[in-house]
C-alpha atoms as a PDB file:
ATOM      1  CA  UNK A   1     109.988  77.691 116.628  1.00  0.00           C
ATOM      2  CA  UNK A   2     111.029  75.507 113.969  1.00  0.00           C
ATOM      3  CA  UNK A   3     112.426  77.115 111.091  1.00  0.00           C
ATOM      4  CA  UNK A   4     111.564  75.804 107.184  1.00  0.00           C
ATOM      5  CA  UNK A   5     112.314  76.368 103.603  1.00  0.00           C
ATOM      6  CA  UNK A   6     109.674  75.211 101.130  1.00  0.00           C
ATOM      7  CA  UNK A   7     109.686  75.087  97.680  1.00  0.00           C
ATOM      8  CA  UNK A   8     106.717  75.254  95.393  1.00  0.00           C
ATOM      9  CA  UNK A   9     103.842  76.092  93.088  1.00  0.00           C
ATOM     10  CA  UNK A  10     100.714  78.234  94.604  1.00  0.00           C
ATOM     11  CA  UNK A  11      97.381  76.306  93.732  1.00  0.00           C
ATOM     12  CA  UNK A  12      95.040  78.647  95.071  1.00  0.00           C
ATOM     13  CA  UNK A  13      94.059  82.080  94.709  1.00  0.00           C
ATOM     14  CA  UNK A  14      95.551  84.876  97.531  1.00  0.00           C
ATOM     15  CA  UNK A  15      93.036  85.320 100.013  1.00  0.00           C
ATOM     16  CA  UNK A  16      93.974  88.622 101.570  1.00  0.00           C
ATOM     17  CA  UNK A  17      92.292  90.189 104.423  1.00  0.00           C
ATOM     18  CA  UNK A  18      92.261  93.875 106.117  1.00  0.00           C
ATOM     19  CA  UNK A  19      91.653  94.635 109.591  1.00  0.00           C
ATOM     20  CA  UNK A  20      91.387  98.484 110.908  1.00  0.00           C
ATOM     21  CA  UNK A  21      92.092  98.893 114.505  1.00  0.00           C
ATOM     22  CA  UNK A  22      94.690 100.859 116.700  1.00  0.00           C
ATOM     23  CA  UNK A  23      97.094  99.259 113.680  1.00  0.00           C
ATOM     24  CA  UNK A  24      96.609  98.224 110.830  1.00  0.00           C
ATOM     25  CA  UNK A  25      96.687  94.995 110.026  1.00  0.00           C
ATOM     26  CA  UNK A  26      96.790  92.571 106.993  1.00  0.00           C
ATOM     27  CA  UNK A  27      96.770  89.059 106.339  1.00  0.00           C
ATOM     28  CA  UNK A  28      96.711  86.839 103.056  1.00  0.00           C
ATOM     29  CA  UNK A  29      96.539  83.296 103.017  1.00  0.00           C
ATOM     30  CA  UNK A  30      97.180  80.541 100.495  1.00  0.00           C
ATOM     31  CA  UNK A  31      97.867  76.804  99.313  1.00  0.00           C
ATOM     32  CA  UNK A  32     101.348  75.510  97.969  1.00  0.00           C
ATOM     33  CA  UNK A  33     102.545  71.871  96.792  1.00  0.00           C
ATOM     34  CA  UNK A  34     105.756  70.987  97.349  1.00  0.00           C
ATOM     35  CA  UNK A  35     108.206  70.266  94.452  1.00  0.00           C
ATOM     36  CA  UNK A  36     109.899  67.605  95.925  1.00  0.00           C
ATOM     37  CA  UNK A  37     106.966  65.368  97.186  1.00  0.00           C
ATOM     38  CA  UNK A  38     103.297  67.284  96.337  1.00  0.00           C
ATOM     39  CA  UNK A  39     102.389  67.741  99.787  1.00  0.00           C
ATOM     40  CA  UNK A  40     100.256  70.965  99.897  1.00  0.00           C
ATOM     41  CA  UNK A  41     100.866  73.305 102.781  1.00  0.00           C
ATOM     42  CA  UNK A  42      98.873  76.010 103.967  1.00  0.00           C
ATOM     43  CA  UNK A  43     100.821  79.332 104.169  1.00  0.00           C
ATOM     44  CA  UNK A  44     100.023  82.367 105.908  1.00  0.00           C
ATOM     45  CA  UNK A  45     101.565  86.125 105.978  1.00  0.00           C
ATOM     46  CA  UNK A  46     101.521  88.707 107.845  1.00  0.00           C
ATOM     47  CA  UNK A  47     101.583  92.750 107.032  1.00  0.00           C
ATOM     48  CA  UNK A  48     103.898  93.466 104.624  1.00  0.00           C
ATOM     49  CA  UNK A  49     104.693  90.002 103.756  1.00  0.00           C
ATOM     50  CA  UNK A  50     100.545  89.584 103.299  1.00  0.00           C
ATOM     51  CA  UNK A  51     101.367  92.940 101.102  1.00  0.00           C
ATOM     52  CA  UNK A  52     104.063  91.400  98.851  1.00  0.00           C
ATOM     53  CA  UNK A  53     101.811  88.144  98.577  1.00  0.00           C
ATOM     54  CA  UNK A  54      98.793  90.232  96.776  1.00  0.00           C
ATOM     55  CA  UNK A  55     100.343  92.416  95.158  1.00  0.00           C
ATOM     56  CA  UNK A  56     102.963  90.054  93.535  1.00  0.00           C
ATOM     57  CA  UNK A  57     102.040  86.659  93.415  1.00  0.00           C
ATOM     58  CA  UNK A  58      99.084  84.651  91.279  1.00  0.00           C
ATOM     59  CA  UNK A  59      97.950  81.000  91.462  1.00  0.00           C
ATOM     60  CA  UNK A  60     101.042  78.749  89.393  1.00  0.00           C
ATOM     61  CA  UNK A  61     103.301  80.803  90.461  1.00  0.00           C
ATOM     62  CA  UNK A  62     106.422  78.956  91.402  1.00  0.00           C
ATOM     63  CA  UNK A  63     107.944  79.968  94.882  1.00  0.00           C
ATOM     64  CA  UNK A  64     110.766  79.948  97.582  1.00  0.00           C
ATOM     65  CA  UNK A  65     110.097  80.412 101.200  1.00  0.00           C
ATOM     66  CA  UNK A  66     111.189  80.487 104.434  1.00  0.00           C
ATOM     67  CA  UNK A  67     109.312  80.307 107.814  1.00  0.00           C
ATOM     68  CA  UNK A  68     108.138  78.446 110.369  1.00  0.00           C
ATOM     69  CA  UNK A  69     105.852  75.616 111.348  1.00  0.00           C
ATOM     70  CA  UNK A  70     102.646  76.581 113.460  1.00  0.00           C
ATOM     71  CA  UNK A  71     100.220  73.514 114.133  1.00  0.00           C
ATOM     72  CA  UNK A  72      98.490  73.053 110.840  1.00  0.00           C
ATOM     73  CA  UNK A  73     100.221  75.656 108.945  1.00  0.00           C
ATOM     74  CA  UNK A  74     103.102  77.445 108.066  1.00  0.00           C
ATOM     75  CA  UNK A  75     103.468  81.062 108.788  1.00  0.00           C
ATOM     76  CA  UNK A  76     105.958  83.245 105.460  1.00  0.00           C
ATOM     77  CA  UNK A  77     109.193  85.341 106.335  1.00  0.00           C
ATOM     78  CA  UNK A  78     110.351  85.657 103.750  1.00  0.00           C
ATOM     79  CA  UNK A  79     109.214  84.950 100.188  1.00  0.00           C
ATOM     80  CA  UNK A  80     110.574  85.226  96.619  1.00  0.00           C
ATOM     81  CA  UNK A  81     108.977  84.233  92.885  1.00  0.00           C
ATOM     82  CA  UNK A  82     110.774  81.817  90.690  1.00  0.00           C
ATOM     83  CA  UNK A  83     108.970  82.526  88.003  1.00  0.00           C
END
């Protein structure tokens, strides 16, 4: 697992998503570009991380995180608005 510490400004919309089961389950995904060199990155979270993410953040929003790098994207620990 590598761990990671991005960042950023959100420059799409939080796509959040509910699944009922034994559990329930949530999940809300979203684009960020870096500060330091405008890379966007793909960020996915989980329960109540996917929670805080709806609830709390918007598109422009300026953000620190920390998680870790899965293939193609990179999955939110913890996050926490700038602005």
């Amino acid at each position: 697992m590598n761990k990671c510490f991005i960042i950023g400004k959100i420059i799409t919309e939080i796509e959040f998503k509910l699944a009922l089961s034994k559990k329930i389950y949530s999940a809300s995904n979203f684009k960020v570009k870096t500060k330091k060199d405008n890379q966007e990155i793909i960020i996915e979270a989980y329960n109540k991380q996917a929670d805080y993410c709806f609830k709390n953040l918007k598109c422009k929003n300026v953000i620190i995180l920390e998680g870790y790098l899965k293939s193609n994207y990179v999955v939110a620990e913890k996050l926490q608005k700038i602005n």
